[in-house]
C-alpha atoms as a PDB file:
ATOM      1  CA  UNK A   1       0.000   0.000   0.000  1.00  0.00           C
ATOM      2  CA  UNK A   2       1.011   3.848  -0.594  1.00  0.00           C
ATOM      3  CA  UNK A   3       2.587   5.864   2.144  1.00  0.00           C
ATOM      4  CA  UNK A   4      -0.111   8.634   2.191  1.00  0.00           C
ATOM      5  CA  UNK A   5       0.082  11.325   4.858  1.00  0.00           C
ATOM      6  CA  UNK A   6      -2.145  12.007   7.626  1.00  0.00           C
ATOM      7  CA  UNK A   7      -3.240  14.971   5.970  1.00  0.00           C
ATOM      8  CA  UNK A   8      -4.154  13.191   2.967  1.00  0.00           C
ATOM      9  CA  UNK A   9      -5.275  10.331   4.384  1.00  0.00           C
ATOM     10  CA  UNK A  10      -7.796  12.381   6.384  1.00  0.00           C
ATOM     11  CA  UNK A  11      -8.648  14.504   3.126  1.00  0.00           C
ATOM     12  CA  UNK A  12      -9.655  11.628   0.747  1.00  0.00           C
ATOM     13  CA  UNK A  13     -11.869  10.388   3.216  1.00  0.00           C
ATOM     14  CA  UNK A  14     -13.679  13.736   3.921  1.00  0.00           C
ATOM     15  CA  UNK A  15     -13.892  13.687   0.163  1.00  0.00           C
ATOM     16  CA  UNK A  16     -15.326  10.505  -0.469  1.00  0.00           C
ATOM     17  CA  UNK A  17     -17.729  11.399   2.311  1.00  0.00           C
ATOM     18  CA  UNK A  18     -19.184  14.656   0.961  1.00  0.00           C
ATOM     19  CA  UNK A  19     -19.141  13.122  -2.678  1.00  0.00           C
ATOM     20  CA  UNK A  20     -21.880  10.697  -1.118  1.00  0.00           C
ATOM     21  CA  UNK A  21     -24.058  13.340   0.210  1.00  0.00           C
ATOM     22  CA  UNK A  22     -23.776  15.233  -2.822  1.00  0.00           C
ATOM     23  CA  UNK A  23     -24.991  12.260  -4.712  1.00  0.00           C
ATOM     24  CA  UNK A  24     -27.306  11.339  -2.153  1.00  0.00           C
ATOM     25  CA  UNK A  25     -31.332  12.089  -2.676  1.00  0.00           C
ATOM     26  CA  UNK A  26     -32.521  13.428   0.692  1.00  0.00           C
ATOM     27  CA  UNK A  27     -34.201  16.490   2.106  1.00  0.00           C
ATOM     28  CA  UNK A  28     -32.224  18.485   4.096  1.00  0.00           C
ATOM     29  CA  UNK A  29     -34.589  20.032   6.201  1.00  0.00           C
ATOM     30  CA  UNK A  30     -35.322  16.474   8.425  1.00  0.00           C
ATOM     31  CA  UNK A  31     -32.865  15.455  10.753  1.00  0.00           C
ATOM     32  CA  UNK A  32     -33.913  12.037  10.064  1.00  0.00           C
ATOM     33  CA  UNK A  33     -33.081  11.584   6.396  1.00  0.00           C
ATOM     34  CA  UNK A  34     -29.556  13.530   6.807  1.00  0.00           C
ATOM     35  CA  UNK A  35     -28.622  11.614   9.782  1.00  0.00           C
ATOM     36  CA  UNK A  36     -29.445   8.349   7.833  1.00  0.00           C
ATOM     37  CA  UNK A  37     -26.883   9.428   4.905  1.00  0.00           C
ATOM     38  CA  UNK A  38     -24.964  10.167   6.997  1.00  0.00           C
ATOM     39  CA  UNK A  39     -24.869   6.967   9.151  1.00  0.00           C
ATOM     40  CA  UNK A  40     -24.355   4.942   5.817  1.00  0.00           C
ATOM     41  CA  UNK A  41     -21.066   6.365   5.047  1.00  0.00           C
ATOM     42  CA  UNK A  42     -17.841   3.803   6.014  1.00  0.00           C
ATOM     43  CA  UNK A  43     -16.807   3.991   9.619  1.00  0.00           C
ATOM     44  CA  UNK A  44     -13.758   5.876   8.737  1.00  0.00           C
ATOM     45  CA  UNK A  45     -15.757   8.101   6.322  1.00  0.00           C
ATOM     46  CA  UNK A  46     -18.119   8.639   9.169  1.00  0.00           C
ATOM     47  CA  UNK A  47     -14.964   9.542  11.512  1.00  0.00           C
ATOM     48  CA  UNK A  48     -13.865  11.932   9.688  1.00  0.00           C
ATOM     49  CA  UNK A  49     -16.755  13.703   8.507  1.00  0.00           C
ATOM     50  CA  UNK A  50     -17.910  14.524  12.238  1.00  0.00           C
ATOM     51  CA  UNK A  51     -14.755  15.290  13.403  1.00  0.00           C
ATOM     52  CA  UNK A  52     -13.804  17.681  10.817  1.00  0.00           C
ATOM     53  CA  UNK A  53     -17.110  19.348  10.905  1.00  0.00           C
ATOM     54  CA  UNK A  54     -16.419  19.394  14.650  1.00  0.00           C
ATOM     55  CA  UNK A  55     -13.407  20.957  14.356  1.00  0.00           C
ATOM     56  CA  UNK A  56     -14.136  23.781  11.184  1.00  0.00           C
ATOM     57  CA  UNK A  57     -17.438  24.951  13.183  1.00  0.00           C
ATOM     58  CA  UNK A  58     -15.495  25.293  16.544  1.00  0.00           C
ATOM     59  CA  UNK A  59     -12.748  27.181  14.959  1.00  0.00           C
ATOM     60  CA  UNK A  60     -15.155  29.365  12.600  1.00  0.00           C
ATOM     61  CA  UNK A  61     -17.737  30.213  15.463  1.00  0.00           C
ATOM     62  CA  UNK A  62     -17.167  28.434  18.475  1.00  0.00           C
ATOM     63  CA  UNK A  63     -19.913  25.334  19.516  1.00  0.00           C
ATOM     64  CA  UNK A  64     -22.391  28.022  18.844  1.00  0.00           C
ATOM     65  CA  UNK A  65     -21.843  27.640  14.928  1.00  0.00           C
ATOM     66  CA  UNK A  66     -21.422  23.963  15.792  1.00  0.00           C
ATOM     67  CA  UNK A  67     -24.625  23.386  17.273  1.00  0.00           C
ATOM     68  CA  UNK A  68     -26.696  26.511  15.551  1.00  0.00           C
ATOM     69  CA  UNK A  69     -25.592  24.054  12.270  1.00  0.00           C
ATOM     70  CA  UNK A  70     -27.097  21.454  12.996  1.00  0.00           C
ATOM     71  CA  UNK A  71     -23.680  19.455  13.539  1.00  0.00           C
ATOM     72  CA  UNK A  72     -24.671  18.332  16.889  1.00  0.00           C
ATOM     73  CA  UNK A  73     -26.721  15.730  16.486  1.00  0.00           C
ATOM     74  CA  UNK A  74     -24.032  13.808  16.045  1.00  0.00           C
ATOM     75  CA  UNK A  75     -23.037  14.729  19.341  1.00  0.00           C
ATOM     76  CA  UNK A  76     -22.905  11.640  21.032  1.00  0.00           C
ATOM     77  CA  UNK A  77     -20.879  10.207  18.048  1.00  0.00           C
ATOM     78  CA  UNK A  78     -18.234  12.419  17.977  1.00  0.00           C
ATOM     79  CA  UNK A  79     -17.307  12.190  21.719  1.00  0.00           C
ATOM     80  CA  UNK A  80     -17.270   8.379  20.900  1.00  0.00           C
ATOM     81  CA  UNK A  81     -15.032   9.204  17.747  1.00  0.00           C
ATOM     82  CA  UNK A  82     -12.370  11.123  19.633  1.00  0.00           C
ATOM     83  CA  UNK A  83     -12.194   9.043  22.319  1.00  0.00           C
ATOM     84  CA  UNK A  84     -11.498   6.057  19.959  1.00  0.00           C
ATOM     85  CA  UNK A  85      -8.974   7.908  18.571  1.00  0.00           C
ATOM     86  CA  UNK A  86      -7.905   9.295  21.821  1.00  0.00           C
ATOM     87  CA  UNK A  87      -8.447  13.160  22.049  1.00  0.00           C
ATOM     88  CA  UNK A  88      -9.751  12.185  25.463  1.00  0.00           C
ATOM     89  CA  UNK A  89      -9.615  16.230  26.243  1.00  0.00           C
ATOM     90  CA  UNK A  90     -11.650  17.091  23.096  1.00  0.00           C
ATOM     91  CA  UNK A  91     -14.167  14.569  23.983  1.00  0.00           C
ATOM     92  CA  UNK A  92     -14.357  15.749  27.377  1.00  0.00           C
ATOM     93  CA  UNK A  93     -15.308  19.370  26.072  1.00  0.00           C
ATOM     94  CA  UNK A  94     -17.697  18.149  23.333  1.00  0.00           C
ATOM     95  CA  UNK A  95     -19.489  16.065  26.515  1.00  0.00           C
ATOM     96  CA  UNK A  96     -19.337  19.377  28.659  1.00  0.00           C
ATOM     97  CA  UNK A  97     -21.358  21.403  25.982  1.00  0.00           C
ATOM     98  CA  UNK A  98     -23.935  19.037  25.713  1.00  0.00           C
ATOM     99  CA  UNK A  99     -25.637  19.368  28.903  1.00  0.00           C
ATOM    100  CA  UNK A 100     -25.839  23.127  27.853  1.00  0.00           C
ATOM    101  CA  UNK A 101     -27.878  22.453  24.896  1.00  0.00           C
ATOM    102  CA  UNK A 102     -29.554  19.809  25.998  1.00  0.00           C
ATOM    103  CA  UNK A 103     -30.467  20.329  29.800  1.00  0.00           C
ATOM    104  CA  UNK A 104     -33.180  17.524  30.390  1.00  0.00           C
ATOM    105  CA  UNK A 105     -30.837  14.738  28.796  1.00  0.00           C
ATOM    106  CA  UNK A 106     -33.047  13.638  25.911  1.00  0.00           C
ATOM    107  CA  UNK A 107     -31.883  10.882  24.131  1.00  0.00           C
ATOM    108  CA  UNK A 108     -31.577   9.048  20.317  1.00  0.00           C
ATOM    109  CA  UNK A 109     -34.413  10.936  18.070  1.00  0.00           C
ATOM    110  CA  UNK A 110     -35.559  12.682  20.982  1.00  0.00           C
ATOM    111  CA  UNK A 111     -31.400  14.652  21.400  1.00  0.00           C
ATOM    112  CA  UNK A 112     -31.669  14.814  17.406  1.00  0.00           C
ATOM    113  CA  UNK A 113     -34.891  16.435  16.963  1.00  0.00           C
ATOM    114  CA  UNK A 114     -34.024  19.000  19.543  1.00  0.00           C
ATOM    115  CA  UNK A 115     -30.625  20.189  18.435  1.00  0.00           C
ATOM    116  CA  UNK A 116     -31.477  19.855  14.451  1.00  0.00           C
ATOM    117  CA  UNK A 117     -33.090  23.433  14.408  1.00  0.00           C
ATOM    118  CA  UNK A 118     -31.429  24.814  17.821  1.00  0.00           C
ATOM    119  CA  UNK A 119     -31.507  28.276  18.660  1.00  0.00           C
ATOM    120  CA  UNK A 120     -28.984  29.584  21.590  1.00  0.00           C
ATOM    121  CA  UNK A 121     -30.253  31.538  23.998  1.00  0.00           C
ATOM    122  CA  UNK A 122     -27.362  34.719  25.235  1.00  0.00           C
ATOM    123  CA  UNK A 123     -26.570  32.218  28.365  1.00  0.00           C
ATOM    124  CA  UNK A 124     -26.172  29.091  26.402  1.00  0.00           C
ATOM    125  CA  UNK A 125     -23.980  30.971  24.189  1.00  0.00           C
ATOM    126  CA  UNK A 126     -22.449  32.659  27.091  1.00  0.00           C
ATOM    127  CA  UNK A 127     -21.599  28.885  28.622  1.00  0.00           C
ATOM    128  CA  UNK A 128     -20.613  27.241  25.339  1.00  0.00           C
ATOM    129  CA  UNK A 129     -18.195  30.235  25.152  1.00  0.00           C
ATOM    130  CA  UNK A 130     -16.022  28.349  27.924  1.00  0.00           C
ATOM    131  CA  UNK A 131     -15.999  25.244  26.112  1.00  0.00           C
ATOM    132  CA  UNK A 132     -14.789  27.481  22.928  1.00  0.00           C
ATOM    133  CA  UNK A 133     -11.916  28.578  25.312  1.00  0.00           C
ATOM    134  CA  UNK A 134     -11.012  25.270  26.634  1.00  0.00           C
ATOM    135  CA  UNK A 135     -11.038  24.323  22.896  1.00  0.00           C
ATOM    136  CA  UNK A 136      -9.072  26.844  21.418  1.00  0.00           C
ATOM    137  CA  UNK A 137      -6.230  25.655  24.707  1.00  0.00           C
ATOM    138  CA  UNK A 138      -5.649  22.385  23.080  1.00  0.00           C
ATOM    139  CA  UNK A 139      -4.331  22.620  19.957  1.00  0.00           C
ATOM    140  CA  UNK A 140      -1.407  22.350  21.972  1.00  0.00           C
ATOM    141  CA  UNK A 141      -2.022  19.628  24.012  1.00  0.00           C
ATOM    142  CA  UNK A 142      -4.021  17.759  21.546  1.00  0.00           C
ATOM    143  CA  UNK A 143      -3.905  17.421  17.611  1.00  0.00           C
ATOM    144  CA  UNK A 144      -6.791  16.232  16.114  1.00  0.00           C
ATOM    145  CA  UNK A 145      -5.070  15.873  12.485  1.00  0.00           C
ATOM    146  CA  UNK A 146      -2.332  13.656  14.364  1.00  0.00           C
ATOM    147  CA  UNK A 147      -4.598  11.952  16.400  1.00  0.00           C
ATOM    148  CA  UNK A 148      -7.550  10.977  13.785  1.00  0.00           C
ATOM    149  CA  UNK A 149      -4.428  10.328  10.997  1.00  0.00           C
ATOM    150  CA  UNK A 150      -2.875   8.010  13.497  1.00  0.00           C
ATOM    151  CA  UNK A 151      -5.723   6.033  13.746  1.00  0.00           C
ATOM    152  CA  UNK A 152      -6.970   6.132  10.264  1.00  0.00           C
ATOM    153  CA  UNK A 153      -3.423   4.619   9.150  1.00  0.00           C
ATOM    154  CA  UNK A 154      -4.399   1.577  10.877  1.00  0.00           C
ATOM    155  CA  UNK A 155      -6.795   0.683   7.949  1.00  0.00           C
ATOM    156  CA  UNK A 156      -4.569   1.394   4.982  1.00  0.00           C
ATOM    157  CA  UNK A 157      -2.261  -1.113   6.554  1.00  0.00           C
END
């Protein structure tokens, strides 16, 4: 097999992934039908996809953008996704904004529907702003590109 960079690595799969959307038939306005594209991609196409979109909305806008995007309904599957790939921190800050969006702890279609057309209100924005911060601290500590690459290697092994 190739020697392909993390980088690359993590870039053909984020390709691949919005390639099937693209081609995909589905209405974007239900949660339902974009979450089920998106659940058929490959695990590592799936990986990627939600962490990257993790990590462009957090740097763009904070979790604001992130959630406000509709990006976190996939929540609960990124903080599983990084701590496979063990950006333990990053998980840990994903799982800290949730209660903030989500204070009565729905679950499954229940989390989904909620967070698909989210608006913040000024405090949730105010306490997703610390989870921005503590973000924006580990690039540092923790690098997602490394990290997610790292992993992803495994499979083209």
């Amino acid at each position: 097999m190739e020697n392909i960079s993390n980088r690359a690595l993590i870039s053909r799969l984020f390709s691949s992934a919005n390639q099937q959307l693209e081609a995909a038939n589905f209405d974007v306005e239900n949660w339902s039908q974009w979450y089920q594209v998106i659940s058929g991609l490959t695990g590592p196409e799936k990986m990627v996809y939600v962490i990257v979109k993790l990590n462009k909305a957090v740097t763009n806008g904070g979790f604001s953008e992130f959630y406000e995007t509709s990006y976190g309904i996939f929540g609960p599957e990124i903080i599983h996704a990084l701590n496979e790939i063990n950006a333990v921190a990053t998980a840990e800050i994903v799982a800290n904004s949730l209660p903030v969006v989500n204070p009565k702890g729905l679950l499954d279609d229940a989390y989904k529907e909620l967070v698909f057309k989210l608006k913040l209100s000024e405090q949730q924005r105010a306490q997703l702003y610390t989870q921005d911060i503590r973000y924006d601290q580990l690039h540092e500590l923790e690098n997602l590109e490394d990290l997610l690459g790292g992993y992803l290697q495994e499979f083209v092994k």
